[in-house]
C-alpha atoms as a PDB file:
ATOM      1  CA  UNK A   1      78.779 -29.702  28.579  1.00  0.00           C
ATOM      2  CA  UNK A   2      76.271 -30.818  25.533  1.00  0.00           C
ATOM      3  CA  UNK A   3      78.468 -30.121  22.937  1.00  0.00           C
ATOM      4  CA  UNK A   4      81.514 -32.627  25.055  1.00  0.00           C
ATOM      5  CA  UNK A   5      78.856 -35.150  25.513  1.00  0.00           C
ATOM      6  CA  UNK A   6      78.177 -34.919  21.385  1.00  0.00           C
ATOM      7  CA  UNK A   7      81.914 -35.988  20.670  1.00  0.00           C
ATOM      8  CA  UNK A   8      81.723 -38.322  23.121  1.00  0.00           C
ATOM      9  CA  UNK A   9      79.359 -40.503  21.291  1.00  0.00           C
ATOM     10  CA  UNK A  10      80.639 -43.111  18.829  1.00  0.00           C
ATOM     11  CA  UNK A  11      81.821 -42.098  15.397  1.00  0.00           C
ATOM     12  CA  UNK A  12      79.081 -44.638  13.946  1.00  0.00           C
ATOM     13  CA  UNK A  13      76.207 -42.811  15.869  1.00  0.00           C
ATOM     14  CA  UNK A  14      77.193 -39.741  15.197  1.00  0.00           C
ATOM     15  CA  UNK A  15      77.527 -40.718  11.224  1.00  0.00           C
ATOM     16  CA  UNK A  16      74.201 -41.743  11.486  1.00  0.00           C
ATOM     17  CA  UNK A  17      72.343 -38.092  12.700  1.00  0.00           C
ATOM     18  CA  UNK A  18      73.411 -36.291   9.337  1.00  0.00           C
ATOM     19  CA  UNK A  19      70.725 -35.806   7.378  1.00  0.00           C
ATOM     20  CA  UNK A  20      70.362 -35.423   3.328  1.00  0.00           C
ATOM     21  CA  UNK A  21      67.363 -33.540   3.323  1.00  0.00           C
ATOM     22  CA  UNK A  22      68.212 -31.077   6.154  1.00  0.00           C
ATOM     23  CA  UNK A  23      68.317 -27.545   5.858  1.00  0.00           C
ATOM     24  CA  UNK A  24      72.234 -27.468   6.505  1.00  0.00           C
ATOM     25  CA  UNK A  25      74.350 -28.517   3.485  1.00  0.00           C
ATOM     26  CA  UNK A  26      75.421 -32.286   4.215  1.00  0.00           C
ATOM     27  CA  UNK A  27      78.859 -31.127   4.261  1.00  0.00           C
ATOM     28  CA  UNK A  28      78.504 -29.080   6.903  1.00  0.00           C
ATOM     29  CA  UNK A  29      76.764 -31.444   9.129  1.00  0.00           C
ATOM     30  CA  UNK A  30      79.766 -33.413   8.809  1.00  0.00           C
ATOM     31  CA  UNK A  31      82.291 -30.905   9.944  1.00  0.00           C
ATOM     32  CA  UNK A  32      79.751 -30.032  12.856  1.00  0.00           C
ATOM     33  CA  UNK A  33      79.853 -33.865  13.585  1.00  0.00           C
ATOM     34  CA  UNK A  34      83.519 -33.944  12.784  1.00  0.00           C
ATOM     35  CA  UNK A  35      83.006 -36.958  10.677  1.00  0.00           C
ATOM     36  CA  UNK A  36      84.190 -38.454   7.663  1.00  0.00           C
ATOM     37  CA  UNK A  37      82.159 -37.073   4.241  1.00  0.00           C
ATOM     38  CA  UNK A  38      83.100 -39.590   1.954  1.00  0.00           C
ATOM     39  CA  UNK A  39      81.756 -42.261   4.189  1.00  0.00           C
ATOM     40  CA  UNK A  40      78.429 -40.531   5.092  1.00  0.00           C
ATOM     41  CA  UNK A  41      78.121 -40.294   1.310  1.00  0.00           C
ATOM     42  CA  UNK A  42      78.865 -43.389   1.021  1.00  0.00           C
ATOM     43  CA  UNK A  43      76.018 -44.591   3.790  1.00  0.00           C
ATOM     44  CA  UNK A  44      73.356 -42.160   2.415  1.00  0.00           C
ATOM     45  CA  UNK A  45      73.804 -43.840  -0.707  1.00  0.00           C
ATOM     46  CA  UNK A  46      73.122 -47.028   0.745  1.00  0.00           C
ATOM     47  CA  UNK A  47      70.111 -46.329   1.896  1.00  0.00           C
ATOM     48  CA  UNK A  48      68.349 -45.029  -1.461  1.00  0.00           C
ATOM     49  CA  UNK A  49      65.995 -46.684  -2.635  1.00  0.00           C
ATOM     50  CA  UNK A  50      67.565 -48.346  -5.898  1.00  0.00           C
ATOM     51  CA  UNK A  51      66.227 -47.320  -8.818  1.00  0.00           C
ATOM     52  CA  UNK A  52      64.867 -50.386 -11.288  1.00  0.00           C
ATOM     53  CA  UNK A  53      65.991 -51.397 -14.328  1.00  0.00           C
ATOM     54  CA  UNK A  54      62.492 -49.877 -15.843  1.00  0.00           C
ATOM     55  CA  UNK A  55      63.449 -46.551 -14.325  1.00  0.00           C
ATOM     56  CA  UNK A  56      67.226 -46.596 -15.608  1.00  0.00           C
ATOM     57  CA  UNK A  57      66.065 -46.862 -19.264  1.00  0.00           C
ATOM     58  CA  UNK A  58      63.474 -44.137 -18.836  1.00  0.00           C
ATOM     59  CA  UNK A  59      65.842 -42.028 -17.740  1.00  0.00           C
ATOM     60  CA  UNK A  60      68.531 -42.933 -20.327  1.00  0.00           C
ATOM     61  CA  UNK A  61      66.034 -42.273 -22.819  1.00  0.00           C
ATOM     62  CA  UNK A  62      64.502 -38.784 -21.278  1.00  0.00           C
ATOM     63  CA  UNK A  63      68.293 -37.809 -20.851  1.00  0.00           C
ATOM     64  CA  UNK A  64      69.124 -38.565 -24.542  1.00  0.00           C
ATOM     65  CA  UNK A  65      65.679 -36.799 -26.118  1.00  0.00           C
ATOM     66  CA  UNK A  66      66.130 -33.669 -23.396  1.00  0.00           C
ATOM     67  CA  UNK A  67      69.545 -33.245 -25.071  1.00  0.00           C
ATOM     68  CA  UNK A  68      68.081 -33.484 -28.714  1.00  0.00           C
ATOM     69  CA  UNK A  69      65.103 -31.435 -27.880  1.00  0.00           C
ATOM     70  CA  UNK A  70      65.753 -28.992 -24.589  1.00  0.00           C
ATOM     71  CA  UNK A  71      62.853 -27.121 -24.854  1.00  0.00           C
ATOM     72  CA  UNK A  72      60.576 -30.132 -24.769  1.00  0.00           C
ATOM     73  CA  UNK A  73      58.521 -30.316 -21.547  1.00  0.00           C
ATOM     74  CA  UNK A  74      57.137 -33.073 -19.347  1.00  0.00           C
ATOM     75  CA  UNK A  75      53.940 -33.407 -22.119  1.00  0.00           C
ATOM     76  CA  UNK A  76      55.880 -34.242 -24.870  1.00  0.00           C
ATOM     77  CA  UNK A  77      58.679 -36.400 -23.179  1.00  0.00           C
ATOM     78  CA  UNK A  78      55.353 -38.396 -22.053  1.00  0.00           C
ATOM     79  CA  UNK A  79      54.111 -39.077 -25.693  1.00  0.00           C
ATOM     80  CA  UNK A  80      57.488 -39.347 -26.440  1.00  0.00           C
ATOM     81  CA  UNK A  81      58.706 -42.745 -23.956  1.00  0.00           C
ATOM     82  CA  UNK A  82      54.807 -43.531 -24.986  1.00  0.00           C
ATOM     83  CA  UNK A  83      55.842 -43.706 -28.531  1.00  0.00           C
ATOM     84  CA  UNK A  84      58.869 -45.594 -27.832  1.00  0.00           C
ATOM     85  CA  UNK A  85      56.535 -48.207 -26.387  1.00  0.00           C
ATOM     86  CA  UNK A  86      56.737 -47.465 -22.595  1.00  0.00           C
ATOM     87  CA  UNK A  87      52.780 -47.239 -21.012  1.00  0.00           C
ATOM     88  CA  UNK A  88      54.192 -44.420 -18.563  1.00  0.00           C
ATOM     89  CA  UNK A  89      52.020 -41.701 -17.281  1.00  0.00           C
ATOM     90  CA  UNK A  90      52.685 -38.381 -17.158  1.00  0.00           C
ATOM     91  CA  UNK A  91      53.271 -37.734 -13.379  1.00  0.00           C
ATOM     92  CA  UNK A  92      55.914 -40.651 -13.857  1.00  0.00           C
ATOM     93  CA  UNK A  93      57.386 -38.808 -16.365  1.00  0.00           C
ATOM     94  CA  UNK A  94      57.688 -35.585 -14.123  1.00  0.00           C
ATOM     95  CA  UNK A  95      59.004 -37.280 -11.375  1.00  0.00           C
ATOM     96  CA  UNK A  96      62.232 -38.582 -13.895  1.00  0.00           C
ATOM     97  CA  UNK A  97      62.820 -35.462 -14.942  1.00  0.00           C
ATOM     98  CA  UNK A  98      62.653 -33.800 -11.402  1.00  0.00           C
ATOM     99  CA  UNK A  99      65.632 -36.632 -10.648  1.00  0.00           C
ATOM    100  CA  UNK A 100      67.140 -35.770 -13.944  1.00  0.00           C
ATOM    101  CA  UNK A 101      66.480 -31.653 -13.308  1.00  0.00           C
ATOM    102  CA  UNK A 102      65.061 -31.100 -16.573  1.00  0.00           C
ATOM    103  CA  UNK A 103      63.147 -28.266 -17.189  1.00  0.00           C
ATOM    104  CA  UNK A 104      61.813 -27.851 -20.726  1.00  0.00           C
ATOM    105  CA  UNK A 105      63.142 -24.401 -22.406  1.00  0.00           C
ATOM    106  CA  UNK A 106      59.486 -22.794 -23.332  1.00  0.00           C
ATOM    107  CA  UNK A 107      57.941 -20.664 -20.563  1.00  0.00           C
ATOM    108  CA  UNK A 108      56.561 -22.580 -17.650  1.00  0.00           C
ATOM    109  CA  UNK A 109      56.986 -23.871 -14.498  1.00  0.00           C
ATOM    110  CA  UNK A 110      60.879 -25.009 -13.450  1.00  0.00           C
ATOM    111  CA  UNK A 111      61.536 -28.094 -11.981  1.00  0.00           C
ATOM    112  CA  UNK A 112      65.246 -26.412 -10.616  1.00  0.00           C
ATOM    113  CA  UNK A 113      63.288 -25.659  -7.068  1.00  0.00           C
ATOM    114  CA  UNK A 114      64.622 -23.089  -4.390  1.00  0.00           C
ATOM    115  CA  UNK A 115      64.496 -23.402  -0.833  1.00  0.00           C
ATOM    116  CA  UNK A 116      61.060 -21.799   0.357  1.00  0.00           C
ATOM    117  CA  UNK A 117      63.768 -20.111   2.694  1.00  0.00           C
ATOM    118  CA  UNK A 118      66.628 -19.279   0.668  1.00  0.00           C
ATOM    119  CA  UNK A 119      67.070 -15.406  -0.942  1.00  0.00           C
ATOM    120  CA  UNK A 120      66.630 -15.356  -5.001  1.00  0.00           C
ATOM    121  CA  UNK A 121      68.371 -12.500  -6.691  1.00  0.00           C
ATOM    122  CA  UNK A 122      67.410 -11.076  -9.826  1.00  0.00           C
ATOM    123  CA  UNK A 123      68.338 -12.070 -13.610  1.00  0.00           C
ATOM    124  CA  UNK A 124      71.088  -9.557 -14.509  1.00  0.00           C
ATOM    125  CA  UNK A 125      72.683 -10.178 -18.005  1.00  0.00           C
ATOM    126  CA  UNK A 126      69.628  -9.458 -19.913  1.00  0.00           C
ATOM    127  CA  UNK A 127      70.372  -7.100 -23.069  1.00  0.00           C
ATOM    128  CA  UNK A 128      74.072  -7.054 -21.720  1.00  0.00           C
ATOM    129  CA  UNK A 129      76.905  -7.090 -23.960  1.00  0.00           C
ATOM    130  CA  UNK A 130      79.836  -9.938 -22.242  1.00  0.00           C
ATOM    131  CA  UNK A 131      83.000  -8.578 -23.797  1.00  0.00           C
ATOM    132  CA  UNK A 132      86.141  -9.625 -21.591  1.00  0.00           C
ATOM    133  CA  UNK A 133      86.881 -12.707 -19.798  1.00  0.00           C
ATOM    134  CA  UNK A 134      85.287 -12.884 -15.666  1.00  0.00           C
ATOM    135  CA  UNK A 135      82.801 -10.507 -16.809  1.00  0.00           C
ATOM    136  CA  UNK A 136      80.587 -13.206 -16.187  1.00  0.00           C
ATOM    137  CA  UNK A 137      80.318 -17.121 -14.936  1.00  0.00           C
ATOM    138  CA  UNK A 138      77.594 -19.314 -14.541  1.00  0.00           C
ATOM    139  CA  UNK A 139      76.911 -22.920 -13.444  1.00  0.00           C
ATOM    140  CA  UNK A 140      74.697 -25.550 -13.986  1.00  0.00           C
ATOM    141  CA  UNK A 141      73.842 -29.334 -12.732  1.00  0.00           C
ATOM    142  CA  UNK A 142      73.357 -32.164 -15.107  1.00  0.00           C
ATOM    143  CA  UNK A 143      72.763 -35.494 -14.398  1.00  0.00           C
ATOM    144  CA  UNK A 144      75.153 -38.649 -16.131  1.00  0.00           C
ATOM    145  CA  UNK A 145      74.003 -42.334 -15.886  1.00  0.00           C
ATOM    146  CA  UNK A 146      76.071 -45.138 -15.137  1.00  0.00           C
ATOM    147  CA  UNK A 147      75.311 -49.243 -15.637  1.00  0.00           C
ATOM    148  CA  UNK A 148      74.928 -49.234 -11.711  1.00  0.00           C
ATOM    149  CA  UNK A 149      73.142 -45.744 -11.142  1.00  0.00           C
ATOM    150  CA  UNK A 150      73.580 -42.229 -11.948  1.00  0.00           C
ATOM    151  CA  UNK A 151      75.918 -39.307 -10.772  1.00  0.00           C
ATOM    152  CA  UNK A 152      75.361 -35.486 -11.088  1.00  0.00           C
ATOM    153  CA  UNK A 153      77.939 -32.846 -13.119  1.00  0.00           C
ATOM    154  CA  UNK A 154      78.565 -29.540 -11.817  1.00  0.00           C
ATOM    155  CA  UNK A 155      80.737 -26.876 -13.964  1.00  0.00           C
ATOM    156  CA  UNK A 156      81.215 -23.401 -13.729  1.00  0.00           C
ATOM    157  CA  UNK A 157      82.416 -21.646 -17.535  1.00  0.00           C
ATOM    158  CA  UNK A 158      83.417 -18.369 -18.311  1.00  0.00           C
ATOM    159  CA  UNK A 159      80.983 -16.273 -20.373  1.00  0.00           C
ATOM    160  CA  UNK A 160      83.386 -14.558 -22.880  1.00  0.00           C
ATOM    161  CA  UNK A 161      85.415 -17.513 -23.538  1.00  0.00           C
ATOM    162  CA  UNK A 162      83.143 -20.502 -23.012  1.00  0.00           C
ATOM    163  CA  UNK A 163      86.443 -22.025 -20.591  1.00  0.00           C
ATOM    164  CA  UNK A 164      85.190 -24.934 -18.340  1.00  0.00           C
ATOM    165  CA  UNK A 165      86.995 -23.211 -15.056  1.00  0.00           C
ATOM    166  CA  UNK A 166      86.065 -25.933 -12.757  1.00  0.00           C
ATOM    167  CA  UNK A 167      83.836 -28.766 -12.495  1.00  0.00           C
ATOM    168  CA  UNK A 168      83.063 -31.959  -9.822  1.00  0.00           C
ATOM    169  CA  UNK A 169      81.259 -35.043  -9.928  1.00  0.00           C
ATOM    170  CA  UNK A 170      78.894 -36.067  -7.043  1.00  0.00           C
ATOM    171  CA  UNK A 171      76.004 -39.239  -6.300  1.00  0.00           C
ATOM    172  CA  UNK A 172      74.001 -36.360  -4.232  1.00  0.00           C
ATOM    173  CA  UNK A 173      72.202 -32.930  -5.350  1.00  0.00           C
ATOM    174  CA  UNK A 174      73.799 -31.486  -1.856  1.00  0.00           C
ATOM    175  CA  UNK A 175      75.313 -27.955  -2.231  1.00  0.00           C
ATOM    176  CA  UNK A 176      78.308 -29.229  -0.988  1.00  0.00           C
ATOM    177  CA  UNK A 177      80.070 -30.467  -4.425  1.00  0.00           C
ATOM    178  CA  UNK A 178      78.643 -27.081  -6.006  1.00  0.00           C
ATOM    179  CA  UNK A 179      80.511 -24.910  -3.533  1.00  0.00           C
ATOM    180  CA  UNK A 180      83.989 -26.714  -4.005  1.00  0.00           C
ATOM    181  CA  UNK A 181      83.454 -26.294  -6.998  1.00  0.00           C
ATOM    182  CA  UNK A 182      83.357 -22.904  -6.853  1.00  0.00           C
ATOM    183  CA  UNK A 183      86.523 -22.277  -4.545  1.00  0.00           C
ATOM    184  CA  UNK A 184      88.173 -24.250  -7.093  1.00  0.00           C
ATOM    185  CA  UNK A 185      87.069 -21.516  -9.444  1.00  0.00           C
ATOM    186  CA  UNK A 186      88.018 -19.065  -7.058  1.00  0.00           C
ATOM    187  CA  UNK A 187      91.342 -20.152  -6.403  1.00  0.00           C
ATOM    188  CA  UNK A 188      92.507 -20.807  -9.935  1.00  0.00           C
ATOM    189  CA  UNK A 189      90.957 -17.541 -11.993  1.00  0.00           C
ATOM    190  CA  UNK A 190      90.233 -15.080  -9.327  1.00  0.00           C
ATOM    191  CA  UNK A 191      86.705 -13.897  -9.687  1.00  0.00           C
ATOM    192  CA  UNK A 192      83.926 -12.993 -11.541  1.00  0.00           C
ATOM    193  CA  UNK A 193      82.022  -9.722 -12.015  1.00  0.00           C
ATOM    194  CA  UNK A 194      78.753 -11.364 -11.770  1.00  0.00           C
ATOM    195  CA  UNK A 195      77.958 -15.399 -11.435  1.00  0.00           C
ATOM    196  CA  UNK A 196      74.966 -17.129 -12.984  1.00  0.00           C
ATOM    197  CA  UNK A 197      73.051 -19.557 -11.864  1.00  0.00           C
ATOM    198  CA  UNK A 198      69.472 -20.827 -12.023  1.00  0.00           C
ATOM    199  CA  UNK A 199      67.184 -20.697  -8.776  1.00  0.00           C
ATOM    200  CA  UNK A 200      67.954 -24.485  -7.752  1.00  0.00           C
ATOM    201  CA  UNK A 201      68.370 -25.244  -4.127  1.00  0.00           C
ATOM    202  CA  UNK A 202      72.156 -25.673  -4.375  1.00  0.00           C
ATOM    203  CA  UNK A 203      72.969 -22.326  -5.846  1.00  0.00           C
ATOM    204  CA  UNK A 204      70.535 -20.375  -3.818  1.00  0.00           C
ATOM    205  CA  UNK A 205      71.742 -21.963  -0.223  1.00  0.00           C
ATOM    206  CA  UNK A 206      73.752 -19.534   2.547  1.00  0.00           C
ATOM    207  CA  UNK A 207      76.996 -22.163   1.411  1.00  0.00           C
ATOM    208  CA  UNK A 208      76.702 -20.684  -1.932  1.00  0.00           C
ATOM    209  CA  UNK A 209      75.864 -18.164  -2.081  1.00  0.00           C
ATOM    210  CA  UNK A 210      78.223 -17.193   1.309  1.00  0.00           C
ATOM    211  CA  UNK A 211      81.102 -17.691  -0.556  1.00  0.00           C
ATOM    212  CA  UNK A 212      79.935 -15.150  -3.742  1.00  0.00           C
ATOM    213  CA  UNK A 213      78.840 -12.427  -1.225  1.00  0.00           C
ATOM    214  CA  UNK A 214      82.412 -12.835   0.356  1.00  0.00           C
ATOM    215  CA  UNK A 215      83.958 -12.334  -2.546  1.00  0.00           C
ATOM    216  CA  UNK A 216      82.207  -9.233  -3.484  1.00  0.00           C
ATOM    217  CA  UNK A 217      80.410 -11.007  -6.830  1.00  0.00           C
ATOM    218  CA  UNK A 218      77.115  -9.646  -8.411  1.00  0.00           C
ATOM    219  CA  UNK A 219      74.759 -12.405  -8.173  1.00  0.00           C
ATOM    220  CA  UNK A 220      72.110 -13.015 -11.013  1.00  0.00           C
ATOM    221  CA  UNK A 221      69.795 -15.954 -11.246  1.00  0.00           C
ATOM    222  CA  UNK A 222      67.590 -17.204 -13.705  1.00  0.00           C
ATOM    223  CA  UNK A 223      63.991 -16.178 -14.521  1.00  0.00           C
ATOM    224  CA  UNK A 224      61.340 -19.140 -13.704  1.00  0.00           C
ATOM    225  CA  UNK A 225      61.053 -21.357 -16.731  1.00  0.00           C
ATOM    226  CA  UNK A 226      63.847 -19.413 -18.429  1.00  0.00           C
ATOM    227  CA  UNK A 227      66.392 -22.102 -19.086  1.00  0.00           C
ATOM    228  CA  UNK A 228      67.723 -20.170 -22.302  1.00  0.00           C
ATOM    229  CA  UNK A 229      69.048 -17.383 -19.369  1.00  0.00           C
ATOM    230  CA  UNK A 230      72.049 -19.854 -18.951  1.00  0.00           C
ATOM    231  CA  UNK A 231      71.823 -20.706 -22.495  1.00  0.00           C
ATOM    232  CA  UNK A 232      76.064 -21.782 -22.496  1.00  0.00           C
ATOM    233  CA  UNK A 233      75.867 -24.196 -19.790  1.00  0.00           C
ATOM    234  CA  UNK A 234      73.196 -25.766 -21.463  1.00  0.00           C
ATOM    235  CA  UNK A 235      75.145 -25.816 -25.004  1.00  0.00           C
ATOM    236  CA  UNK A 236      78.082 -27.485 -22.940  1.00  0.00           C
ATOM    237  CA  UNK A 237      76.090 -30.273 -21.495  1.00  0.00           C
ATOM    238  CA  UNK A 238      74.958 -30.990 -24.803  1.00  0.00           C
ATOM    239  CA  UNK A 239      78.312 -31.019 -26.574  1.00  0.00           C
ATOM    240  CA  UNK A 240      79.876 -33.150 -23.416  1.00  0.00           C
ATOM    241  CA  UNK A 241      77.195 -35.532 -24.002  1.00  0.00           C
ATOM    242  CA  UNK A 242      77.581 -36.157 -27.019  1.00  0.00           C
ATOM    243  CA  UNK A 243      81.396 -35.829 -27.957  1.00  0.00           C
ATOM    244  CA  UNK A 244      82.040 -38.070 -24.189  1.00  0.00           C
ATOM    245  CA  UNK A 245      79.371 -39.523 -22.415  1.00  0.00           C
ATOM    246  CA  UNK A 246      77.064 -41.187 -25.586  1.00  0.00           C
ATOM    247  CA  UNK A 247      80.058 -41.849 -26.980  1.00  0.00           C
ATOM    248  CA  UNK A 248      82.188 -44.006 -24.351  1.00  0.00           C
ATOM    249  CA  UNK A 249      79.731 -45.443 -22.189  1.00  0.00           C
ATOM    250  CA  UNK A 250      81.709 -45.128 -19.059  1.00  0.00           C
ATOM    251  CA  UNK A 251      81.357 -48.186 -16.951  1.00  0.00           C
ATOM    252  CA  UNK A 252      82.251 -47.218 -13.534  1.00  0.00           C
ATOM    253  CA  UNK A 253      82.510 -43.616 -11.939  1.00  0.00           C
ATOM    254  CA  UNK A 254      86.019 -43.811 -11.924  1.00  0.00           C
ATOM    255  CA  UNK A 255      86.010 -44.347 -15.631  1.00  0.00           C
ATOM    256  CA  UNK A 256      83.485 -41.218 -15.848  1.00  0.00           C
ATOM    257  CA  UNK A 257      85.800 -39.369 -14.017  1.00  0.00           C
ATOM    258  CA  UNK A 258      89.074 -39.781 -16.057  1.00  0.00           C
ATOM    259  CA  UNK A 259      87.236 -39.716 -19.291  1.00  0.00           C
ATOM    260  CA  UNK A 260      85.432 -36.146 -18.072  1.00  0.00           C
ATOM    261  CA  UNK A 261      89.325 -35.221 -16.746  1.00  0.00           C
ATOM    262  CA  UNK A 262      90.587 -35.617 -20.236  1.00  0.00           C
ATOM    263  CA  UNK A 263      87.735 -34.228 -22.076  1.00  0.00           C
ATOM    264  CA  UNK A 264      87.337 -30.691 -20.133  1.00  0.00           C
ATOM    265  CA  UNK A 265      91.302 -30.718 -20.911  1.00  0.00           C
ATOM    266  CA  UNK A 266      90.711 -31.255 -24.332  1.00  0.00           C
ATOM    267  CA  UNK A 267      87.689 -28.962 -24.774  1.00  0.00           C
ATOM    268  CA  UNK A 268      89.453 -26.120 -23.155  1.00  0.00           C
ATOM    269  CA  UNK A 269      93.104 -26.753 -25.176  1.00  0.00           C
ATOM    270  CA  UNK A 270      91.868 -28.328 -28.092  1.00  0.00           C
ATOM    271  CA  UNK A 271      88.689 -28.484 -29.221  1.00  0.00           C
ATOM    272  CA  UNK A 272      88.285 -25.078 -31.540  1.00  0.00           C
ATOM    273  CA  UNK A 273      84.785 -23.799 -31.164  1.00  0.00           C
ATOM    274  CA  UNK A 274      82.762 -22.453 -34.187  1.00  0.00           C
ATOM    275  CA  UNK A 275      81.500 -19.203 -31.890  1.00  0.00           C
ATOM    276  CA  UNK A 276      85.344 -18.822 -31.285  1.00  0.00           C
ATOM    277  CA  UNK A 277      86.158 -18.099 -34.859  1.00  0.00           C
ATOM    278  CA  UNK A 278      87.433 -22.086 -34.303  1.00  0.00           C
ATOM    279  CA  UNK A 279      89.688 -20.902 -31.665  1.00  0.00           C
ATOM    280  CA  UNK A 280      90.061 -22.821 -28.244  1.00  0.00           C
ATOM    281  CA  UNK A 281      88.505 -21.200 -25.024  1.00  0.00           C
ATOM    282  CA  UNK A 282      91.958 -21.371 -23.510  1.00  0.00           C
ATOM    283  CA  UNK A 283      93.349 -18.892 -26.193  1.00  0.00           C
ATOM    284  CA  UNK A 284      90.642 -16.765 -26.100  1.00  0.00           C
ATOM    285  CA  UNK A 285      90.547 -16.762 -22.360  1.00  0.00           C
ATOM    286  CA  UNK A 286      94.402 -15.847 -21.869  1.00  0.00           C
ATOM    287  CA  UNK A 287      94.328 -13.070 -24.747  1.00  0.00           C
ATOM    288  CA  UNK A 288      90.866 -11.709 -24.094  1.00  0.00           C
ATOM    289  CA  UNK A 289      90.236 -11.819 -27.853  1.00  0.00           C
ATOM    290  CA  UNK A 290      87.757 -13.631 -30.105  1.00  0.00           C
ATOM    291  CA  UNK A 291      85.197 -14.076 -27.813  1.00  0.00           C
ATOM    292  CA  UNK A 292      82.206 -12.593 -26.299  1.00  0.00           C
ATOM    293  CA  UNK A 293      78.691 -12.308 -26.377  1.00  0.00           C
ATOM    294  CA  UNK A 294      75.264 -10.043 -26.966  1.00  0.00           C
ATOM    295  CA  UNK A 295      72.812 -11.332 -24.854  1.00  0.00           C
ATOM    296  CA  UNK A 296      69.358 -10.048 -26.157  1.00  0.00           C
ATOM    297  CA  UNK A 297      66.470  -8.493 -24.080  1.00  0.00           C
ATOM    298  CA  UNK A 298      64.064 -10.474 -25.635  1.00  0.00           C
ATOM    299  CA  UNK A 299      63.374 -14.310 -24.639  1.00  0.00           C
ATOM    300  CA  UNK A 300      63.348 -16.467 -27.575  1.00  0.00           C
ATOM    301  CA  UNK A 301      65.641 -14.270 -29.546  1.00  0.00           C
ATOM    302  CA  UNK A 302      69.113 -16.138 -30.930  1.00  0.00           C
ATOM    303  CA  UNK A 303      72.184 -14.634 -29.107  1.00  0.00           C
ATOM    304  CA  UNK A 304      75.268 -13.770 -31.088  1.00  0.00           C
ATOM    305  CA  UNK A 305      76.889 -17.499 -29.322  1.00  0.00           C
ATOM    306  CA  UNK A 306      73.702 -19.320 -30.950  1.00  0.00           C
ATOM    307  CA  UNK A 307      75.667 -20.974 -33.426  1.00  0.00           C
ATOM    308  CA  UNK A 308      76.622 -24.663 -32.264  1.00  0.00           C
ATOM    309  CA  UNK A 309      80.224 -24.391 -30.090  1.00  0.00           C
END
């Protein structure tokens, strides 16, 4: 009789109970509601609190210096925006990064969070040697400004190839654009052996990490403070950044969008990667040859995929 009385209540109210921060991914709060997504996005949004014009160049420049210098932490970007003639303090400069996810790459605390409540699984790929294609994929969130705000990047790539095999765009951190793009993943190349990820809140959540269990994939995660563990997702944000988003200055998401649409087809069929032997990831994907990887036991040691891609 409650759960009648729940549908009987108007589409607006109902809208209006899901909740961003709640434990259950946003998406499913919608189908639970049987409301529309797009439009609860659209109302969350709403009601952020917009970030200044101060803020928005901060985090342009933190976004551009994190991709010249990775393994700078929240101590240096501070003398850094300091330097660059911004009086900022360093808790300031923490709490960009946090909206950014930055983490530097030197040892020390992550700012990629998990739920207190959600299961972390252990880092599996050190000292292993990737030599075929969906012997492993990982993922990774990176964040993309826009004149009028800023809009998160998930992608998942293959390992032994470097192949982008899926990626979304989304103005929320909820798991809910990570795990589409996953079944997109899914769908298109079958599975992986073992998936990557690093210990953020998205990738460890039941929606997740649900759909890898189901699917009978390894799961490995990320060491604390061990961004170099995902070292290729990182080395693709970089080179999408600056071969696409310095470069064109997207003015609207839907801009960002078809720009990122032709540049993951152009990185995938075009673009012939140095680590490839200057092949493209989608020839070395589809004939399991020139690719491949020796990931070293040691942290701080180059990996045989350490030269630029």
């Amino acid at each position: 009789m409650a759960e009648k009385k729940v549908w009987t209540q108007p589409v607006e109210e109902r809208q209006a109970w899901a909740a961003a921060d709640d434990e259950l991914p946003l998406f499913r709060q919608c189908q639970l509601l049987k409301v529309t997504r797009s439009v609860v996005y659209e109302q969350k949004r709403r009601l952020l609190k917009a970030v200044d014009e101060d803020d928005c160049q901060l985090l342009r420049l933190l976004d551009e210096e994190y991709t010249r210098h990775p393994f700078y932490g929240s101590r240096r970007m501070t003398k850094y925006l300091c330097g660059c003639g911004y009086a900022v303090n360093r808790k300031r400069v923490q709490r960009l990064m946090r909206t950014l996810g930055l983490a530097g790459m030197a040892p020390g605390p992550n700012t990629s969070k998990p739920h207190p409540q959600h299961k972390l699984y252990p880092y599996l790929l050190r000292g292993a040697d990737i030599i075929r294609p969906n012997q492993v994929w990982s993922t990774d969130i990176t964040y993309i400004r826009l004149p009028r705000g800023f809009v998160y990047l998930v992608a998942i790539i293959d390992w032994y190839s470097r192949k982008v095999l899926a990626w979304r765009l989304s103005n929320t951190m909820d798991a809910g654009f990570c795990v589409d793009c996953l079944e997109e993943a899914i769908k298109a190349y079958g599975t992986s052996e073992i998936f990557n990820s690093d210990q953020g809140s998205q990738f460890t959540s039941d929606a997740f990490t649900g759909v890898l269990i189901e699917h009978g994939i390894a799961i490995s995660m990320d060491g604390r403070g061990r961004a170099l563990d995902n070292i290729f997702v990182e080395r693709l944000w970089r080179t999408v950044k600056y071969e696409e988003v310095y470069l064109k200055q997207h003015g609207s998401l839907q801009d960002l969008l078809l720009g990122l649409t032709r540049y993951f087809m152009f990185y995938n069929e075009e673009r012939m990667h140095q680590s490839l032997g200057y092949k493209t990831p989608e020839v070395v994907y589809r004939t399991a040859a020139g690719g491949g990887a020796k990931i070293v036991d040691k942290f701080n040691e180059a990996t045989e995929a350490s030269v630029p891609v």
